[in-house]
N, C-alpha and C. Protein backbone atom coordinates (compact mmCIF):
# COMPACT_ATOMS: atom_id res chain seq x y z
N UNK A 1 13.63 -10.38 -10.50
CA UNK A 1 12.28 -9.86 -10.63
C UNK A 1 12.19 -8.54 -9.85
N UNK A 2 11.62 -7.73 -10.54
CA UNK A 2 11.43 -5.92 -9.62
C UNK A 2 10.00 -6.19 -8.73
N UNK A 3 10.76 -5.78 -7.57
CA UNK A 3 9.46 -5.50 -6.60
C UNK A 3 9.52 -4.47 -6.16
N UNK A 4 8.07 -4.27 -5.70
CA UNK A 4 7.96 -2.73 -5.59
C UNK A 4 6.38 -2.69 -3.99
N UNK A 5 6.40 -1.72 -3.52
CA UNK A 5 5.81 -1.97 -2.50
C UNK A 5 4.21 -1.86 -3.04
N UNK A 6 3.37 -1.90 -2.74
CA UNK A 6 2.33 -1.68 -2.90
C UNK A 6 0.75 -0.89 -1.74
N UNK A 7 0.75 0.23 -2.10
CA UNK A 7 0.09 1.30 -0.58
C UNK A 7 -1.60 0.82 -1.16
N UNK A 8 -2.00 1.64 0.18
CA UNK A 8 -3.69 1.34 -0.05
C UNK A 8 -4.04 1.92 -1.35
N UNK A 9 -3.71 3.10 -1.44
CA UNK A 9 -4.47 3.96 -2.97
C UNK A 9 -4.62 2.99 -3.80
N UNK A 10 -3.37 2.23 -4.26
CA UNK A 10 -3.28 1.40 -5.26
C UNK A 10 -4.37 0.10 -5.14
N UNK A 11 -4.31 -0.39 -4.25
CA UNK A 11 -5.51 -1.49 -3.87
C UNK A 11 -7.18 -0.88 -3.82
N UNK A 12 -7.06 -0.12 -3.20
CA UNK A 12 -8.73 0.80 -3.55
C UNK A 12 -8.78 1.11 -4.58
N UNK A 13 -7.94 1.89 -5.65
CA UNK A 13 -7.72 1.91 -6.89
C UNK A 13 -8.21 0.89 -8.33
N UNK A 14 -7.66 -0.55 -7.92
CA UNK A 14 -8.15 -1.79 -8.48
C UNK A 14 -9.58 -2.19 -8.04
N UNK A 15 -9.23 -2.18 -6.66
CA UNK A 15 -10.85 -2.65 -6.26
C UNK A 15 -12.39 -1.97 -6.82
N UNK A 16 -11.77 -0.52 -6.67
CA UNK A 16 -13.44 0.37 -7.01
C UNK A 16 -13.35 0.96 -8.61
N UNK A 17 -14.35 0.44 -9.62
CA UNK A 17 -14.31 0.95 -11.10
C UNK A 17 -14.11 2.28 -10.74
N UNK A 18 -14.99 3.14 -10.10
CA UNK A 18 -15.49 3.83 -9.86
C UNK A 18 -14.41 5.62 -9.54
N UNK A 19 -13.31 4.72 -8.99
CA UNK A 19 -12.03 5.53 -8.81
C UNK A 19 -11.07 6.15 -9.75
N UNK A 20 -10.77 7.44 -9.56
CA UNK A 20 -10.23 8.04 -10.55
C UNK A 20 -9.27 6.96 -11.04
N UNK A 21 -8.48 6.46 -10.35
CA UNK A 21 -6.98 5.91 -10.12
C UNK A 21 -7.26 4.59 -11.10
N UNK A 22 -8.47 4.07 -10.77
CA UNK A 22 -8.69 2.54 -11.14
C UNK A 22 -8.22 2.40 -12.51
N UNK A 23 -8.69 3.02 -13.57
CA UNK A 23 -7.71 2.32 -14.95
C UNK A 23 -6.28 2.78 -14.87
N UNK A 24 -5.73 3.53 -14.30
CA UNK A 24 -4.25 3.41 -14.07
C UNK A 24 -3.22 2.87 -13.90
N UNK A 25 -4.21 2.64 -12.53
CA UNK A 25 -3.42 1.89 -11.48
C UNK A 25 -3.27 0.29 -12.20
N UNK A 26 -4.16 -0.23 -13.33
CA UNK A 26 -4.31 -1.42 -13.65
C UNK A 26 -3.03 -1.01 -15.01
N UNK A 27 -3.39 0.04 -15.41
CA UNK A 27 -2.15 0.02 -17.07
C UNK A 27 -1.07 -0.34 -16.36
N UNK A 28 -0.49 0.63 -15.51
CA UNK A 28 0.76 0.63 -14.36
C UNK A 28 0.97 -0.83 -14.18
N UNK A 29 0.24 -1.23 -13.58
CA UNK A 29 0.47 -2.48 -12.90
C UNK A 29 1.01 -3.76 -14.23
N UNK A 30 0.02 -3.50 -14.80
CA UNK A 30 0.07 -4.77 -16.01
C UNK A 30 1.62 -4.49 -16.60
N UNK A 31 2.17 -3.46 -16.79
CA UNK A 31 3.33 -3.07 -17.80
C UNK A 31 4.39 -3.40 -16.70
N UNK A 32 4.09 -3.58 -15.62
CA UNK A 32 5.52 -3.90 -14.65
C UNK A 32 5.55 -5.34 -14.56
N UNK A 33 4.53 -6.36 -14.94
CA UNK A 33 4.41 -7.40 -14.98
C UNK A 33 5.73 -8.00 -15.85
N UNK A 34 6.66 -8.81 -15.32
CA UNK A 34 6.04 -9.89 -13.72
C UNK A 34 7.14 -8.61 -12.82
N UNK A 35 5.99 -8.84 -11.37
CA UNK A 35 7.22 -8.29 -10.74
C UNK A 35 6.66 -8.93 -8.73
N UNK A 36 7.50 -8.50 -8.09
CA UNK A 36 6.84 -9.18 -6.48
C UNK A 36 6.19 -7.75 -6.13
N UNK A 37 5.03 -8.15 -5.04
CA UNK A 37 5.08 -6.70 -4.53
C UNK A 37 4.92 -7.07 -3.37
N UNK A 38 5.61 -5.95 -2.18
CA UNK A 38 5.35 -5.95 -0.89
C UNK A 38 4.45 -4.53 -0.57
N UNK A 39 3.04 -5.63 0.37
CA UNK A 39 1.97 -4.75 1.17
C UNK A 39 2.63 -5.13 2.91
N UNK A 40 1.60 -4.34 3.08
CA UNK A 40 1.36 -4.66 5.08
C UNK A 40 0.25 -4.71 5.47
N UNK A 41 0.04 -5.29 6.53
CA UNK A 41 -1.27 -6.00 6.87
C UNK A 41 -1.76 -4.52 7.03
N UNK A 42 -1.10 -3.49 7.76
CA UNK A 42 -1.78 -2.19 8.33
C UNK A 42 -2.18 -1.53 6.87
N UNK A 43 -1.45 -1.57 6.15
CA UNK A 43 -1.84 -1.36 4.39
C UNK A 43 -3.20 -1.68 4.12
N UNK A 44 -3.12 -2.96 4.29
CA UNK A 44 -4.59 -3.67 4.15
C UNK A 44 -5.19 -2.86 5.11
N UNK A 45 -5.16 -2.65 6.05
CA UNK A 45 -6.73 -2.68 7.01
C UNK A 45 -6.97 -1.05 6.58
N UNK A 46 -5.59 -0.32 5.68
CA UNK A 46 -6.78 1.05 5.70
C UNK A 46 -7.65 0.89 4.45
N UNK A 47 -7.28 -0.65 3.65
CA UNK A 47 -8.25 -1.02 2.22
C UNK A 47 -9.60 -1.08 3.17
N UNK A 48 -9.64 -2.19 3.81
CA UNK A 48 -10.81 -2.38 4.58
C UNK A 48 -11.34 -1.66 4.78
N UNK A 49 -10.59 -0.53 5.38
CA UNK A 49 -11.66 0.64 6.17
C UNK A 49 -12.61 1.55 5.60
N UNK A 50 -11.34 1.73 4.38
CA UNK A 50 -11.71 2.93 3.21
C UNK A 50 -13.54 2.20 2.49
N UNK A 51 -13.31 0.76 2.50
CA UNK A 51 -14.53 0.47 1.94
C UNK A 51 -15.36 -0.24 2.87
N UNK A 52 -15.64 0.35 4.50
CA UNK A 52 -16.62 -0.22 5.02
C UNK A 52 -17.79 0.47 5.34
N UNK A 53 -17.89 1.23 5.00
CA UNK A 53 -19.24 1.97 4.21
C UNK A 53 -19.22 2.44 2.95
N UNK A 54 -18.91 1.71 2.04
CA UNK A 54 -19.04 1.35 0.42
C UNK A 54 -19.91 0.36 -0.09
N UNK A 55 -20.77 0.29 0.30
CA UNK A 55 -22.05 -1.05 0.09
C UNK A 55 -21.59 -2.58 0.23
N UNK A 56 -22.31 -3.16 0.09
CA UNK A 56 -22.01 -4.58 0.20
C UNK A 56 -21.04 -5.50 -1.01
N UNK A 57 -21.84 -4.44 -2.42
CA UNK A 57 -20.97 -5.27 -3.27
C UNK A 57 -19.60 -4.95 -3.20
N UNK A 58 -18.96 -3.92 -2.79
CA UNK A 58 -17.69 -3.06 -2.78
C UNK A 58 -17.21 -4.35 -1.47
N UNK A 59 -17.44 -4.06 -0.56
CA UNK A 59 -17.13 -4.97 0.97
C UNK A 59 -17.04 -6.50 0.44
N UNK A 60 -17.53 -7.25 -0.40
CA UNK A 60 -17.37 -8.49 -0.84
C UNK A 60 -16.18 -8.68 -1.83
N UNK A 61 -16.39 -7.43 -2.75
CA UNK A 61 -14.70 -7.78 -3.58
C UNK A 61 -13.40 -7.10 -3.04
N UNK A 62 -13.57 -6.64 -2.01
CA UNK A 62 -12.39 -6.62 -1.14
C UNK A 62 -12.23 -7.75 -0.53
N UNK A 63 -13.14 -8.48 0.44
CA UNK A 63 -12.78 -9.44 0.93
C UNK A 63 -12.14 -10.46 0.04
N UNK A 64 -12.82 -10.87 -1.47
CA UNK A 64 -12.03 -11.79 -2.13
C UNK A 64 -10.61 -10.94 -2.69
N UNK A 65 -10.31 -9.72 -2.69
CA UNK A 65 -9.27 -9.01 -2.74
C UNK A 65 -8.29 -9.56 -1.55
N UNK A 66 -8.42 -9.70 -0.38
CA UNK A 66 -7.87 -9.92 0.69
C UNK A 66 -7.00 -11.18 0.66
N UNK A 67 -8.07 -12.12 0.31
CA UNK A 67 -7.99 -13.17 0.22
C UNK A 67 -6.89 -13.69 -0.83
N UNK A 68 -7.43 -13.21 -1.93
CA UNK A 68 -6.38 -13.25 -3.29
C UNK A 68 -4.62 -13.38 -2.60
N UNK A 69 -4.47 -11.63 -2.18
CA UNK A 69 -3.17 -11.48 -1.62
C UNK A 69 -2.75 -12.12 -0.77
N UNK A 70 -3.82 -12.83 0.34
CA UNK A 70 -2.89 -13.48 1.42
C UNK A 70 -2.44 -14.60 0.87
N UNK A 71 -3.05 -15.53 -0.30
CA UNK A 71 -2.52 -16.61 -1.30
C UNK A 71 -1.74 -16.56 -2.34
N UNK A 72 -1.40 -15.50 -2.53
CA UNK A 72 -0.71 -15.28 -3.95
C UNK A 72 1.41 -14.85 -3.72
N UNK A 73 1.77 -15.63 -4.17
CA UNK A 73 3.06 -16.53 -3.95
C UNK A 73 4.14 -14.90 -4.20
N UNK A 74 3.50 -14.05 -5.16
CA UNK A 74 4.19 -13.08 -5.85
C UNK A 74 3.97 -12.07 -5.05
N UNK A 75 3.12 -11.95 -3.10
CA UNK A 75 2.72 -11.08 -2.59
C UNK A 75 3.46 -11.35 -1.28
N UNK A 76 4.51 -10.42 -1.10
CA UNK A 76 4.44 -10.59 0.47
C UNK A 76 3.98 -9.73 1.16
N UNK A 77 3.30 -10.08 2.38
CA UNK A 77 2.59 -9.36 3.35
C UNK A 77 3.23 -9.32 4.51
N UNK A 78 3.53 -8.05 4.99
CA UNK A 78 4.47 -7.55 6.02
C UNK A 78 3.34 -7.68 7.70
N UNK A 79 3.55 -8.46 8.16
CA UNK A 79 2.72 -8.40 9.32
C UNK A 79 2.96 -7.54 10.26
N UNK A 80 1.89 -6.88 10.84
CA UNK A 80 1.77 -5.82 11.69
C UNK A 80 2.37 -6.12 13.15
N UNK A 81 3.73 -6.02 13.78
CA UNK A 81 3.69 -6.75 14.86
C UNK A 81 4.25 -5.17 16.07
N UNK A 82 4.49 -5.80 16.98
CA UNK A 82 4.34 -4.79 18.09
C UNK A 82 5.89 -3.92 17.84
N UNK A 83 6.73 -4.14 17.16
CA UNK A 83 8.41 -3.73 16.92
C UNK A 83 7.52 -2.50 15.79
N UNK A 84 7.28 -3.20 15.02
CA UNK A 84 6.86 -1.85 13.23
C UNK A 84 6.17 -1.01 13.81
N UNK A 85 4.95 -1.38 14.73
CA UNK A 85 4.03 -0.03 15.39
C UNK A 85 5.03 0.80 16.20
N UNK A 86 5.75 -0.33 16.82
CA UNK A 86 6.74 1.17 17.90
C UNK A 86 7.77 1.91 16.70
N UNK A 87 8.36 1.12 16.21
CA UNK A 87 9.16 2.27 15.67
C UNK A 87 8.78 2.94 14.19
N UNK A 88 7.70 2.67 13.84
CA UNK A 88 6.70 3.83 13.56
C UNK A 88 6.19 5.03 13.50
N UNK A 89 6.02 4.87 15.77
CA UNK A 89 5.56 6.03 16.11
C UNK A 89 6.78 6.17 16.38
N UNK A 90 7.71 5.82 16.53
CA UNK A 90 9.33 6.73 16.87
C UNK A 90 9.26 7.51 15.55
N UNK A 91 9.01 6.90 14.51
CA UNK A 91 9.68 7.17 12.66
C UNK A 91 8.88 9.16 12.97
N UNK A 92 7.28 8.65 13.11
CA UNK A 92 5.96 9.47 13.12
C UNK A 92 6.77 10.79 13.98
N UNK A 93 6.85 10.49 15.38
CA UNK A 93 7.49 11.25 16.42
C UNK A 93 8.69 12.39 16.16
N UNK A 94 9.90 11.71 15.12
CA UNK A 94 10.30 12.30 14.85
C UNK A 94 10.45 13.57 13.39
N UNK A 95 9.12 13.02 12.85
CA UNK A 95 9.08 14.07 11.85
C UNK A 95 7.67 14.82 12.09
N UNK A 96 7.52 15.27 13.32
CA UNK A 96 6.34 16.21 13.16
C UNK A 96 5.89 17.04 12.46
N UNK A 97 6.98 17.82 11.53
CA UNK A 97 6.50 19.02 10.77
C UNK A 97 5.99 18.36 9.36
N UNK A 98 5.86 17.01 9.36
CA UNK A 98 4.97 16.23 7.75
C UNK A 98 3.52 15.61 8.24
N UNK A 99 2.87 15.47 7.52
CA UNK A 99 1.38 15.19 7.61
C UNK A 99 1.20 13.54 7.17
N UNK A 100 2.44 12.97 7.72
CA UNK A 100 2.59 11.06 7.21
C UNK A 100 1.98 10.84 8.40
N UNK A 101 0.88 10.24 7.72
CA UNK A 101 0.67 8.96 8.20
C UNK A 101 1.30 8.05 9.27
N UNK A 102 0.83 7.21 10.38
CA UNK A 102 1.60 6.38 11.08
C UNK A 102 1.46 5.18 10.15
N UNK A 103 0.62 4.87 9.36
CA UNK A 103 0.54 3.66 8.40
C UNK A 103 1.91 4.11 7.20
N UNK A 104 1.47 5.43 6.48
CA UNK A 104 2.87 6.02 6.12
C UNK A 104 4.35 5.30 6.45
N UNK A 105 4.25 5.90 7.93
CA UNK A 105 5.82 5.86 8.57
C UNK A 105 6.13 4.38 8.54
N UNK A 106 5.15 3.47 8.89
CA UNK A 106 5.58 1.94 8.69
C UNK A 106 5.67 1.12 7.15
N UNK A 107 5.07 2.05 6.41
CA UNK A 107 5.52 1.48 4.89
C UNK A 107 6.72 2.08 4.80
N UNK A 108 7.43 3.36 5.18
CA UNK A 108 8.35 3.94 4.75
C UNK A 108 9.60 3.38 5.54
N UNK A 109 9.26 2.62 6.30
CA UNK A 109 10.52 1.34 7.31
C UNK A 109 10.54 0.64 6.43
N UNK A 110 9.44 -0.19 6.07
CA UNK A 110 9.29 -1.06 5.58
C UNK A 110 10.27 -1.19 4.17
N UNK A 111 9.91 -0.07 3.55
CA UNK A 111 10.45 -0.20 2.24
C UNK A 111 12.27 0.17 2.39
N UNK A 112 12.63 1.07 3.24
CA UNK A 112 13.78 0.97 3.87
C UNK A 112 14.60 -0.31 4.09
N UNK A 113 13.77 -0.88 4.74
CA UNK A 113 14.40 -2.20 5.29
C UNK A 113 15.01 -3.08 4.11
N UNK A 114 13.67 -3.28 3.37
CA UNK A 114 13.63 -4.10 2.09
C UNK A 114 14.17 -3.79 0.82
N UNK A 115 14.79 -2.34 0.89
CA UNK A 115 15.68 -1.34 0.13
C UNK A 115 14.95 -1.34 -1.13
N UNK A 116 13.70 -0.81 -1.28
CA UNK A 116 12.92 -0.49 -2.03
C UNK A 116 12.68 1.08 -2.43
N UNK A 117 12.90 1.41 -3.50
CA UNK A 117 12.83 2.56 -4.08
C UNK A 117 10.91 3.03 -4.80
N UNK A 118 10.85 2.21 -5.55
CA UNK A 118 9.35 2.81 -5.75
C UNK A 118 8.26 2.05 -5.19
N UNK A 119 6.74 2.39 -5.54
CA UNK A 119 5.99 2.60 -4.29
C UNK A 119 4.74 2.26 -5.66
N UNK A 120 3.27 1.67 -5.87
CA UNK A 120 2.61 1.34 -6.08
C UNK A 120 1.14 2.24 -5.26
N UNK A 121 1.18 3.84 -5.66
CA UNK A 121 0.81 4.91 -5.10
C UNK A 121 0.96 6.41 -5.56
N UNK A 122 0.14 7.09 -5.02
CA UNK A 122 -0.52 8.19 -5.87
C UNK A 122 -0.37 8.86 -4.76
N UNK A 123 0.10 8.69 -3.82
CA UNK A 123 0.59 9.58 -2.23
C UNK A 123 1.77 10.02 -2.23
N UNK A 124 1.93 11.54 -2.06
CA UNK A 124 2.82 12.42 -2.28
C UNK A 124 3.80 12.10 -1.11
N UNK A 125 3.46 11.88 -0.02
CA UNK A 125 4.25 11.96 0.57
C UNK A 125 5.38 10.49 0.53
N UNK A 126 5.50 9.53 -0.25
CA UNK A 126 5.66 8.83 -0.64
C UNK A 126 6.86 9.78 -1.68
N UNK A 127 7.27 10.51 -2.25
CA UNK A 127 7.71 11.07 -3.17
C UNK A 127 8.26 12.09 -1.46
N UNK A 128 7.67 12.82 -0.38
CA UNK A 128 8.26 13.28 0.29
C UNK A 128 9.31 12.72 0.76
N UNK A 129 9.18 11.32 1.11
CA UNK A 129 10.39 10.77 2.08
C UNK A 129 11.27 10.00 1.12
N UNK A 130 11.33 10.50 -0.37
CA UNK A 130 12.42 9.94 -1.15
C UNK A 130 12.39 8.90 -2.02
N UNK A 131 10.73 8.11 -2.41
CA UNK A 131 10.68 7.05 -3.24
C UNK A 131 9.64 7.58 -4.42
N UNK A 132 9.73 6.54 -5.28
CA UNK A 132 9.17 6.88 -6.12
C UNK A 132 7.55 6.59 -6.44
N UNK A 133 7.01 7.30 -6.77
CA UNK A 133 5.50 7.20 -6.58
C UNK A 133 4.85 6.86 -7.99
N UNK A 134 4.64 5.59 -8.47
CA UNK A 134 4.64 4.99 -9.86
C UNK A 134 3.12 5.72 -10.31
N UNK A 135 2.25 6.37 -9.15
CA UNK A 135 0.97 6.13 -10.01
C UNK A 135 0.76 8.10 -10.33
N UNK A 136 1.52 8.70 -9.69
CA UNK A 136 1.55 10.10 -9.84
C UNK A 136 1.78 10.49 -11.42
């Protein structure tokens, strides 16, 4: 089965009609079906963030968004622990002259680790550090 990582764009993407990305990100998704995808909890919390001043109805289907993924067998969720934040900001530290993200730099371990090539995202820099960016 192809797995592929999955970044916030792509989850705000599904979540809000409203988003350029949103019927895309759903064609994309459906045509890779079946496949696993790996998020990170820090993934998640910039979903959260992005929609916590997005009204109430937006803030409720994220939460059952949340929810969905932390139950769903075909999702693994990379937990945020004190090792990924440090070497992160080592990853972050050493590429000063790019505009990544420290959430960035820990998907871009992440997917390293897990020897993952494409990416469930519309973020260039995602395409900077060498993977492929399915929603571009």
């Amino acid at each position: 089965m192809r797995t592929i990582f999955a970044d916030a764009g792509y989850w705000i993407a599904l979540v809000n009609p409203a988003d350029d990305l949103h019927h895309h990100a759903a064609v994309v998704s459906a045509s890779l079906a079946p496949l696993k995808l790996v998020t990170s909890e820090m993934v998640l919390t910039e979903v959260l963030n992005s929609f916590s001043r997005k009204g109430l109805g937006l803030r409720k289907t994220t939460v059952a968004l949340m929810q969905d993924i932390r139950t769903d067998s075909a999702i693994e969720v990379v937990p945020q622990t004190s090792e990924l934040f440090n070497n992160a900001l080592t990853f972050y530290e050493e590429r000063l002259d790019q505009a990544w993200s420290h959430t960035d730099c820990a998907s871009f371990l992440t997917m390293q680790q897990q020897k993952l090539l494409e990416a469930l995202t519309h973020d260039k820099h995602f395409e900077q550090a060498g993977f492929i960016a399915l929603l571009r």
